[in-house]
Protein backbone atom coordinates (compact mmCIF):
# COMPACT_ATOMS: atom_id res chain seq x y z
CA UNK A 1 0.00 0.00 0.00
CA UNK A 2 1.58 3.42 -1.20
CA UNK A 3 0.03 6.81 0.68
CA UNK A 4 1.65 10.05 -0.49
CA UNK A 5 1.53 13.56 1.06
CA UNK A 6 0.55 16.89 0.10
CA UNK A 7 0.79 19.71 2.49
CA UNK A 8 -1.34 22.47 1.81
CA UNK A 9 -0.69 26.15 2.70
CA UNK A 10 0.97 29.22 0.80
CA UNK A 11 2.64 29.82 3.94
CA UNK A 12 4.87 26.86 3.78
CA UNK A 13 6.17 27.59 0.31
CA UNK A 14 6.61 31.49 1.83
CA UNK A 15 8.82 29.68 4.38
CA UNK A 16 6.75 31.11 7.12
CA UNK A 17 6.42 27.73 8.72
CA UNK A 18 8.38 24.83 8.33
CA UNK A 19 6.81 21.56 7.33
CA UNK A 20 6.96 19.33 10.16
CA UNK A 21 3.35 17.28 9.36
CA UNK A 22 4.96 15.47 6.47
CA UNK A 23 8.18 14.67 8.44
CA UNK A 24 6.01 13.12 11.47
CA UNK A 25 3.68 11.44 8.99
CA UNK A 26 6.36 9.93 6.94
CA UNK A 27 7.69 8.85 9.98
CA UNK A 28 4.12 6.72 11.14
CA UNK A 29 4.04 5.34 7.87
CA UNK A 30 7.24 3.35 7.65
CA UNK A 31 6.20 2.29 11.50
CA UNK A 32 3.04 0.19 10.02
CA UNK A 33 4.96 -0.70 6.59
CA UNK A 34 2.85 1.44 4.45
CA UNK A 35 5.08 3.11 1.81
CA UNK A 36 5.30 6.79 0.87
CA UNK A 37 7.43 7.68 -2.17
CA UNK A 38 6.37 11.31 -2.38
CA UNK A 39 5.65 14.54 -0.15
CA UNK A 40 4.56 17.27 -2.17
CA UNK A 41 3.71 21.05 -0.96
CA UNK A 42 1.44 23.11 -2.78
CA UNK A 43 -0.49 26.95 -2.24
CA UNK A 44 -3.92 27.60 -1.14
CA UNK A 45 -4.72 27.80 -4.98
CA UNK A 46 -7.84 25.67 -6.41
CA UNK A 47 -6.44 24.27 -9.86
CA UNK A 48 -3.31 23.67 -8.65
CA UNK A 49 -4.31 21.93 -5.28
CA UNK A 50 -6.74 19.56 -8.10
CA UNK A 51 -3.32 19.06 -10.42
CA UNK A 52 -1.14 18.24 -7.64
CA UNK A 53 -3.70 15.47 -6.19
CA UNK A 54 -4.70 14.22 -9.53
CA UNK A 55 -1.08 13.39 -10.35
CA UNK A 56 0.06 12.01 -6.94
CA UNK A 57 -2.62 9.84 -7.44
CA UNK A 58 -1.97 8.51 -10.90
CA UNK A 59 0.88 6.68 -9.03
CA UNK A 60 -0.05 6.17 -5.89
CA UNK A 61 -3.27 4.14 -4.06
CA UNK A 62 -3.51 7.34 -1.40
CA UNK A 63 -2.89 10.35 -0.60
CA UNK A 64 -3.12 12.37 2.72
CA UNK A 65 -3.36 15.79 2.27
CA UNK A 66 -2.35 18.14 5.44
CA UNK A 67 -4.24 21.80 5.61
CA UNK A 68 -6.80 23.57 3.92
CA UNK A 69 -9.44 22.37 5.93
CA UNK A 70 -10.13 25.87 8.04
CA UNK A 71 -13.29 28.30 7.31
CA UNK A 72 -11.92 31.05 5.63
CA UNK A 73 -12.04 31.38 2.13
CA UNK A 74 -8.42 30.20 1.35
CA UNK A 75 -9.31 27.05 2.82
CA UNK A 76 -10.12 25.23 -0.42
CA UNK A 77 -9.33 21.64 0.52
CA UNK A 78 -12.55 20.77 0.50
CA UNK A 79 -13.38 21.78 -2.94
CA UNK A 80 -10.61 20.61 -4.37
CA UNK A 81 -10.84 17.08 -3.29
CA UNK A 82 -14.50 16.82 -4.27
CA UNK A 83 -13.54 18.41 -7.74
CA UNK A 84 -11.30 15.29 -7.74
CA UNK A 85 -13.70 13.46 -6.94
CA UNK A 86 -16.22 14.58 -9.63
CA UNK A 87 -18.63 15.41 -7.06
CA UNK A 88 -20.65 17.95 -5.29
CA UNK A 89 -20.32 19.41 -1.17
CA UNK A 90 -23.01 18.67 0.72
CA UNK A 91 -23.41 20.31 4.58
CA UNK A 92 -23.41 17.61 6.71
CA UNK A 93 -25.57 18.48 9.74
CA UNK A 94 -24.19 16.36 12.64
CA UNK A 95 -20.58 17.77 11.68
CA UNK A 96 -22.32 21.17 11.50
CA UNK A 97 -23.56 20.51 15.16
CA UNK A 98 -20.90 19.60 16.62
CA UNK A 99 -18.98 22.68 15.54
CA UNK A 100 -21.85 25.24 16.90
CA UNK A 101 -21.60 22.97 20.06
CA UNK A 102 -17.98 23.29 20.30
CA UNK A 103 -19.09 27.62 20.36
CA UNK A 104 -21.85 27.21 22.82
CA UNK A 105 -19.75 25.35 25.24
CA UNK A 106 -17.14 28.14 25.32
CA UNK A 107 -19.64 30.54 25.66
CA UNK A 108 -18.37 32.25 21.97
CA UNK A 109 -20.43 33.58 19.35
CA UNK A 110 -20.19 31.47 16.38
CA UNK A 111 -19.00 33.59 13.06
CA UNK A 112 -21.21 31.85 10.06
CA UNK A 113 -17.83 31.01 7.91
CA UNK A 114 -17.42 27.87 10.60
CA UNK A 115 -19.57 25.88 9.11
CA UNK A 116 -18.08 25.75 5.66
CA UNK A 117 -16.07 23.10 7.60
CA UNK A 118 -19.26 21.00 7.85
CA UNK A 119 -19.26 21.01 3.56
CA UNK A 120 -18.28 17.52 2.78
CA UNK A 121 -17.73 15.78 -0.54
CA UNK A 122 -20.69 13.64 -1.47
CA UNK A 123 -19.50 9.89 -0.78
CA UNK A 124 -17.08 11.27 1.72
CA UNK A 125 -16.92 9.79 5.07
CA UNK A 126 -15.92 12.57 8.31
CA UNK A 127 -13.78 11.96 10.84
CA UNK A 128 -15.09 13.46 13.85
CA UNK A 129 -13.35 16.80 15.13
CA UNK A 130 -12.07 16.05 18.71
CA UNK A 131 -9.65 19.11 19.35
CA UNK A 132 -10.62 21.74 16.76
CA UNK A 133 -13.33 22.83 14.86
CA UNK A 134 -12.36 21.30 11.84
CA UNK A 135 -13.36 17.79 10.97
CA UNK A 136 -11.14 15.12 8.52
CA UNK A 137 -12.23 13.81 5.64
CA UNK A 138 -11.59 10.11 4.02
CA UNK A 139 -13.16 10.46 0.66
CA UNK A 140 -13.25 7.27 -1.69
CA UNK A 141 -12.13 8.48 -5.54
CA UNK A 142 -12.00 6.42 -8.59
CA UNK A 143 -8.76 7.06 -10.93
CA UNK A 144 -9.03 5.81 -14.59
CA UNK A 145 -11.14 3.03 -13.16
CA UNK A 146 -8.92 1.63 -10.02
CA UNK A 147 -10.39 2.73 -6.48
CA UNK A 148 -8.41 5.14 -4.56
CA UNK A 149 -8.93 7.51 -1.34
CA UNK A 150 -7.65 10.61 -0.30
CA UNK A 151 -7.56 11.26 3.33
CA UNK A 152 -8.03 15.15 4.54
CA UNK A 153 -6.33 16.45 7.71
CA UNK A 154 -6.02 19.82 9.75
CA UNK A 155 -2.60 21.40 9.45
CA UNK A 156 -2.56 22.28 12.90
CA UNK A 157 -0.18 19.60 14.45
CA UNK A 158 -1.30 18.19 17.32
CA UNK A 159 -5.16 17.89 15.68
CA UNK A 160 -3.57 16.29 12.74
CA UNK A 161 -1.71 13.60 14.50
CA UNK A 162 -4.38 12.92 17.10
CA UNK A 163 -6.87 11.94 13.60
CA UNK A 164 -3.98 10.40 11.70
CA UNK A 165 -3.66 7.91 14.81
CA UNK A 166 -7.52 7.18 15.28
CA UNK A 167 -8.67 7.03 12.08
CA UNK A 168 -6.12 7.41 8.98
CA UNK A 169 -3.39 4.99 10.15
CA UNK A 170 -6.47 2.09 10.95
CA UNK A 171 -8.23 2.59 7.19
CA UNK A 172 -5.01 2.04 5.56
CA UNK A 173 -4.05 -0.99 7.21
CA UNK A 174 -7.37 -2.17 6.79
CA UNK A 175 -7.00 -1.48 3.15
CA UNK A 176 -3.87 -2.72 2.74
CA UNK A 177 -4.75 -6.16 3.92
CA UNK A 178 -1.32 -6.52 5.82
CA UNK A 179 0.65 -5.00 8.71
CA UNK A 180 4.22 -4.76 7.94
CA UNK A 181 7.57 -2.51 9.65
CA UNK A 182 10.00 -0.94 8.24
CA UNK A 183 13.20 0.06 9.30
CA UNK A 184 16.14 2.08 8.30
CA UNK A 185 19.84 1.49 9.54
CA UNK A 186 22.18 4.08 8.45
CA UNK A 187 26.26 3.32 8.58
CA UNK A 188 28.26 6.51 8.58
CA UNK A 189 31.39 6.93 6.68
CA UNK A 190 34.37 9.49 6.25
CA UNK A 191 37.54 9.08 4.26
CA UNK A 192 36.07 8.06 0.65
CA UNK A 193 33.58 9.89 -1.79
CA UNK A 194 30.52 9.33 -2.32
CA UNK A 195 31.49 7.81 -6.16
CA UNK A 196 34.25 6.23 -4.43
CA UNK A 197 31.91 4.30 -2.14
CA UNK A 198 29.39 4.05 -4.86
CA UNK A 199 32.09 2.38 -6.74
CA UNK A 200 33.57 -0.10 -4.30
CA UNK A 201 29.54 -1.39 -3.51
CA UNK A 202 28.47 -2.26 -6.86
CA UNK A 203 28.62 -5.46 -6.57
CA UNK A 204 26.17 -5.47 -3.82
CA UNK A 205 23.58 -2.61 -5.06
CA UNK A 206 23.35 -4.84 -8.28
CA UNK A 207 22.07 -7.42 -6.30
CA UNK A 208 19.88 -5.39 -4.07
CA UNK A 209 18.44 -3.42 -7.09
CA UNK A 210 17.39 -7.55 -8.22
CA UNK A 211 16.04 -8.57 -5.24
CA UNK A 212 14.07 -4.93 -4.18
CA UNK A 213 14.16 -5.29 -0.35
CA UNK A 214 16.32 -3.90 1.53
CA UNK A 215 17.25 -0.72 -0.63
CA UNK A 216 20.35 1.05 -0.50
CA UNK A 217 20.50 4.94 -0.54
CA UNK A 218 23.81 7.60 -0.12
CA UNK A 219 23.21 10.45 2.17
CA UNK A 220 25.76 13.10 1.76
CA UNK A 221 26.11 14.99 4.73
CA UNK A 222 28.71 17.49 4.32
CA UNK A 223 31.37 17.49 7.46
CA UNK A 224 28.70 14.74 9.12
CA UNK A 225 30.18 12.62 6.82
CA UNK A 226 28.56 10.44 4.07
CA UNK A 227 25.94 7.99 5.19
CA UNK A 228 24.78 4.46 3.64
CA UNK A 229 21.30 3.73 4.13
CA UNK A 230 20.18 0.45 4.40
CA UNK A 231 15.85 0.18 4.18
CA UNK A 232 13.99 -3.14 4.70
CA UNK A 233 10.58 -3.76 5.03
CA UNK A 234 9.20 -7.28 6.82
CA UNK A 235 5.64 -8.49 8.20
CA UNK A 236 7.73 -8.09 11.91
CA UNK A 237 10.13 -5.33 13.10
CA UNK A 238 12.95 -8.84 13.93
CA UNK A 239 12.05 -9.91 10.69
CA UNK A 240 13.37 -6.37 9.15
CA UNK A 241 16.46 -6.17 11.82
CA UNK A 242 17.55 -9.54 10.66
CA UNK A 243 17.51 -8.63 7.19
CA UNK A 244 19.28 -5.29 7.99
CA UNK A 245 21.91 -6.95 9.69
CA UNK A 246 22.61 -9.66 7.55
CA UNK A 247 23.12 -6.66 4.70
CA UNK A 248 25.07 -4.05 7.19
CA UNK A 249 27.47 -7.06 7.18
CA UNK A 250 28.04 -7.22 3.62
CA UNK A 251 28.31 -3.81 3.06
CA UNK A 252 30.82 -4.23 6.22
CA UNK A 253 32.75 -6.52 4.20
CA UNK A 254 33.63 -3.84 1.18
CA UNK A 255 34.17 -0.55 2.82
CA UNK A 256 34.33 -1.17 6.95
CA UNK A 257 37.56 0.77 6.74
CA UNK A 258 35.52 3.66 6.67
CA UNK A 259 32.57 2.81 8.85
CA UNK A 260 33.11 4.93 11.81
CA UNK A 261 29.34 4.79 13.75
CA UNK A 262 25.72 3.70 13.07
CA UNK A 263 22.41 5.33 13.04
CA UNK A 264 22.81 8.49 15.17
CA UNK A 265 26.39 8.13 16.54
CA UNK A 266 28.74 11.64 15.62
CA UNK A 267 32.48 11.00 15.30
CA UNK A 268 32.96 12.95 18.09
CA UNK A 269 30.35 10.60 20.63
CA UNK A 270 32.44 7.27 18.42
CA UNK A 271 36.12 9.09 19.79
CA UNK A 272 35.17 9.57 23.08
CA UNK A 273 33.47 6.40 23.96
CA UNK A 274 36.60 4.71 22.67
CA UNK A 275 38.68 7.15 25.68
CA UNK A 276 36.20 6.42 27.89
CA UNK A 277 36.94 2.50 26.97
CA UNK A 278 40.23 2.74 27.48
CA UNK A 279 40.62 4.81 30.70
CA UNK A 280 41.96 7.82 29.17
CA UNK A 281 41.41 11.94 28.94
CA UNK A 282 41.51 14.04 25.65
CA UNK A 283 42.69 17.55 25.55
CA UNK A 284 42.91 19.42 22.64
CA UNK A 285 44.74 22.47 21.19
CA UNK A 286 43.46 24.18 18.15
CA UNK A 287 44.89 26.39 15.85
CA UNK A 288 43.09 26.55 12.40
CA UNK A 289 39.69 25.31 13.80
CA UNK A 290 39.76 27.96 17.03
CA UNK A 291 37.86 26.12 19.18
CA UNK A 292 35.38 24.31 16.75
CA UNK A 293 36.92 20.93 17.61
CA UNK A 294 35.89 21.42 20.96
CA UNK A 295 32.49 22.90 20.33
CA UNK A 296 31.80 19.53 18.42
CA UNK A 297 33.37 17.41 21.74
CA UNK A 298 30.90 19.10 24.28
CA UNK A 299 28.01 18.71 22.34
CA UNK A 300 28.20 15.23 23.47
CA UNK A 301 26.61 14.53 26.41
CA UNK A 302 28.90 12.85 29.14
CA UNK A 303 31.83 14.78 27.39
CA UNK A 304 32.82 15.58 30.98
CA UNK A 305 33.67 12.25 31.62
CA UNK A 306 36.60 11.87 29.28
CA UNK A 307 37.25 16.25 28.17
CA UNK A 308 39.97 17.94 30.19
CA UNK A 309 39.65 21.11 27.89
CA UNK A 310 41.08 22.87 24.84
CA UNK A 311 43.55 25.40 24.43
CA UNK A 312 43.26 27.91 21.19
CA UNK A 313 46.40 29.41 19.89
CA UNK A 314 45.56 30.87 17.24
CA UNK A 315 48.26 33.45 17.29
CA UNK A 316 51.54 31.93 16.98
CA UNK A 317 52.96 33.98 20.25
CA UNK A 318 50.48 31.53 22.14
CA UNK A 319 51.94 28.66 20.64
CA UNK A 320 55.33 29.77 21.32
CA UNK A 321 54.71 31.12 25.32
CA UNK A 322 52.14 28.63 26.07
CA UNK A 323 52.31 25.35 24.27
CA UNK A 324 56.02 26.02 23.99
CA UNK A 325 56.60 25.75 19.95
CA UNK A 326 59.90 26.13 18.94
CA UNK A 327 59.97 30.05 16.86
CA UNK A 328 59.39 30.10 12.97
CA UNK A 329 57.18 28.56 10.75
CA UNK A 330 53.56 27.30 12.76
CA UNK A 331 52.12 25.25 9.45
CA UNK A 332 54.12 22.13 9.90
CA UNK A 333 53.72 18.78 10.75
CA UNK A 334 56.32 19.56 13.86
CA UNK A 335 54.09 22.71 14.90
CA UNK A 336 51.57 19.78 15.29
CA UNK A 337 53.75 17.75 17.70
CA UNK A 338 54.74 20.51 19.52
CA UNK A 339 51.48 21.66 20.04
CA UNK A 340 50.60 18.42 21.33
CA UNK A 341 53.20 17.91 23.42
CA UNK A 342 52.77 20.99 25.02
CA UNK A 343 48.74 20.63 25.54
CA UNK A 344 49.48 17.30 27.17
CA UNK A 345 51.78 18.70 29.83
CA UNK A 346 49.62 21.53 30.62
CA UNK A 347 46.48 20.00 30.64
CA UNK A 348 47.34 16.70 32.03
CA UNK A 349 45.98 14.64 30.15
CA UNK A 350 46.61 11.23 28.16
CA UNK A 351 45.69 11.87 24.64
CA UNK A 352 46.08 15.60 23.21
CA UNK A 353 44.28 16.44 19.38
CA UNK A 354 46.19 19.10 17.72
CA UNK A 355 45.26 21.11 14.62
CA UNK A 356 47.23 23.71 13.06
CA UNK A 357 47.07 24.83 9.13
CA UNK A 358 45.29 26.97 6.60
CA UNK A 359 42.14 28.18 6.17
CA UNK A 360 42.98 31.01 3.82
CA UNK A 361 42.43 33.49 1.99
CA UNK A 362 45.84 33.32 1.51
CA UNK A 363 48.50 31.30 2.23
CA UNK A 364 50.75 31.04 5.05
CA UNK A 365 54.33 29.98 5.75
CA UNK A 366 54.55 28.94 1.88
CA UNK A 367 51.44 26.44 2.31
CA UNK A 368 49.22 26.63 0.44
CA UNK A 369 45.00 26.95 1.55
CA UNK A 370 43.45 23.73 2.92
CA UNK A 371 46.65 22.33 4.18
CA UNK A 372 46.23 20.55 7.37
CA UNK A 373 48.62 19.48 9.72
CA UNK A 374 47.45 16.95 12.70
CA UNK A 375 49.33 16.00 16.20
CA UNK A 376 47.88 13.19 18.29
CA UNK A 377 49.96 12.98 21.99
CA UNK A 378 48.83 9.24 22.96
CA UNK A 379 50.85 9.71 26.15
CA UNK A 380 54.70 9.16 25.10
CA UNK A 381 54.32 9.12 21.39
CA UNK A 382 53.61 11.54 18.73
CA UNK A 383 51.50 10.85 15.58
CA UNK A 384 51.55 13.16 12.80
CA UNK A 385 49.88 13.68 9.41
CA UNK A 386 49.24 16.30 6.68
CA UNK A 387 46.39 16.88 4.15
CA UNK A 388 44.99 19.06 2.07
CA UNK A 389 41.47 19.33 2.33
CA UNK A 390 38.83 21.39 -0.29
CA UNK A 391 36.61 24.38 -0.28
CA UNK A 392 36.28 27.73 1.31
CA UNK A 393 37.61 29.06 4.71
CA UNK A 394 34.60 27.68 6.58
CA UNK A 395 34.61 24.29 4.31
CA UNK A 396 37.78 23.77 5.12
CA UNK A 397 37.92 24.68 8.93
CA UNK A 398 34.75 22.85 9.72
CA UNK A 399 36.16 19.54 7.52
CA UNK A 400 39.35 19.61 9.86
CA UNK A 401 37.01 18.62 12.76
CA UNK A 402 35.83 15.23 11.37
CA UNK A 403 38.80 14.69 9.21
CA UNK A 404 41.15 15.30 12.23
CA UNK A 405 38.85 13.30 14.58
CA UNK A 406 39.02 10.68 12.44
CA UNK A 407 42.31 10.52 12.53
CA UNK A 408 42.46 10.13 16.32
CA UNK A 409 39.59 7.81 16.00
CA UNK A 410 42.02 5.20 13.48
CA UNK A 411 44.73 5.95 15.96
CA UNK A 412 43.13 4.66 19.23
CA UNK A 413 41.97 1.89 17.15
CA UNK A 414 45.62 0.95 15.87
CA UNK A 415 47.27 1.73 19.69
């Protein structure tokens, strides 16, 4: 069973409110194993509210369609699903009740506009108003012969979820004819493209793309890292985490040298549970980043546990007076030890992250922008490496975090 969404509302294309109904409903649908290919928005305009349903529904077998459903006259919902329907509105007079009701019991004079919520297709079924004043619709339509149904919601949250639980998410399944999960896993990468990766699991998306469940998606997310989403769908939610698993391990099997986390782990949460294995406290001192490495580290909570603290010197006196760095060039694999070396002694601590490099405009100390220079202190011995990462100044600065934390990450995992 397929059920698409359209969100309706001007306002959401204006960027006046962000479209969190879709997200949430998307969300319930992959719960009960009902797919959802599609989540369209569209403008409090008649034809185009008719066009957008009328071609969701060419592919799918329903649609739900969030908004539209208030009294004023840009609320055209209504109409536009029963011009779908090739139908008339009718006032239904128990919905029309209950809405002067709701007035009377708050002691509020009823303006007449409310009860152009109580118009309803002909053929249309309600579904009772419980929090609002405006009832949902599920409205049967035919589509070049094949039976269909659209399914009309408030766009006010908490009424739309409270009638997408009761009485949308049971008609489906009931339709449908089976209950099914699905689930996502999601392994996240860093240290290979996304064509890179692409390239070194063909072998396996062949024979996904043959056998259709689970599917396999790239997510590139920037200095996140790239993810690889895994998607199965089985009648039980073991059912779908067995075949997940049994897939994660074959995609394991081609590229686990860059598999750094699953699902919602952060390289920074993956580095310091692997201190917090072994027994040991980070300290950092930052150069090129100023501070963001260490921004990224607190976000985690329980950072405490493991963080000593950070020391940012960005000028080069700092590095000289503080972390003691031998004068002269600072963008140099041996600025990195130094700076190490130094953090570790002042912060006391067993493993020290350093970063020092170019961010640009220009270059520095004859290096060239997006040259990186790392320093990992793992108590008596220094590690050191140098890269040259891409993009702009805050490309480059914020891809130092993960690239350099990944670095640490391989190096606790080597020591």
């Amino acid at each position: 069973m397929r059920c698409d969404v359209v969100a309706v509302g001007t306002e959401l294309l204006l960027g006046q409110i962000t479209d969190t109904n879709s997200q949430w409903i998307g969300e319930q649908f992959a719960a009960v194993g009902i797919d959802s290919l599609l989540q369209v928005k569209v403008g409090d305009n008649h034809g185009r509210i008719v066009a957008v349903l009328t071609s969701v529904l060419a592919d799918a077998d329903a649609v739900i369609v969030c908004g539209g459903l208030g009294p004023t006259h840009d609320d055209l919902t209504r109409e536009a699903i029963a011009a779908v329907m090739g139908v008339e509105l009718h006032r239904d007079e128990q919905v029309a009740e209950v809405i002067m009701e709701m007035f009377a019991s708050r002691g509020r004079r009823m303006p007449d506009n409310n009860l152009r919520q109580a118009q309803v297709p002909v053929g249309a079924t309600p579904i009772a108003q419980t929090r609002g004043t405006a009832p949902g619709l599920i409205c049967p339509v035919k589509i070049a012969g094949v039976e269909k149904v659209i399914y009309a919601v408030p766009g006010v949250p908490h009424e739309m979820k409270e009638m997408v639980e009761r009485a949308v998410l049971p008609d489906l399944l009931a339709r449908s004819g089976e209950a099914s999960v699905i689930l996502s896993r999601t392994l996240r990468t860093w240290g290979e493209s996304e064509s890179g990766l692409n390239e070194r699991l063909d072998p396996i998306i062949d024979r996904l793309e043959a056998l259709g469940n689970p599917t396999l998606a790239f997510l590139a997310s920037g200095w996140e890292g790239l993810k690889i989403r895994l998607t199965a769908k089985a009648a039980t939610a073991q059912d779908a985490n067995t075949l997940l698993t049994t897939w994660e391990n074959e995609v394991r099997g081609l590229v686990a040298d860059t598999v750094f986390g699953v699902d919602d782990d952060t390289m920074e949460s993956v580095v310091l549970q692997l201190l917090r294995d072994r027994g040991m406290s980070l300290g950092l001192a930052e150069s090129v980043t100023g501070g963001l490495v260490a921004g990224r580290i607190t976000s985690v909570p329980g950072a405490s546990e493991v963080f000593r603290g950070s020391i940012v010197s960005y000028a080069s006196e700092v590095k000289f007076d503080l972390l003691g760095v031998p004068p002269g060039p600072v963008v140099s694999e041996a600025t990195a030890a130094a700076m190490a070396r130094g953090a570790r002694q002042v912060l006391g601590c067993d493993v020290v992250l350093a970063l020092t490099g170019v961010a640009g405009p220009d270059e520095q100390d004859g290096m060239p922008v997006g040259t990186l220079c790392v320093g990992i202190a793992i108590r008596d011995e220094v590690h050191t490496r140098s890269l040259r990462l891409p993009g702009q100044r805050d490309q480059m600065r914020q891809m130092s975090v993960i690239t350099s934390l990944d670095l640490l990450r391989r190096t606790l995992l080597a020591s």
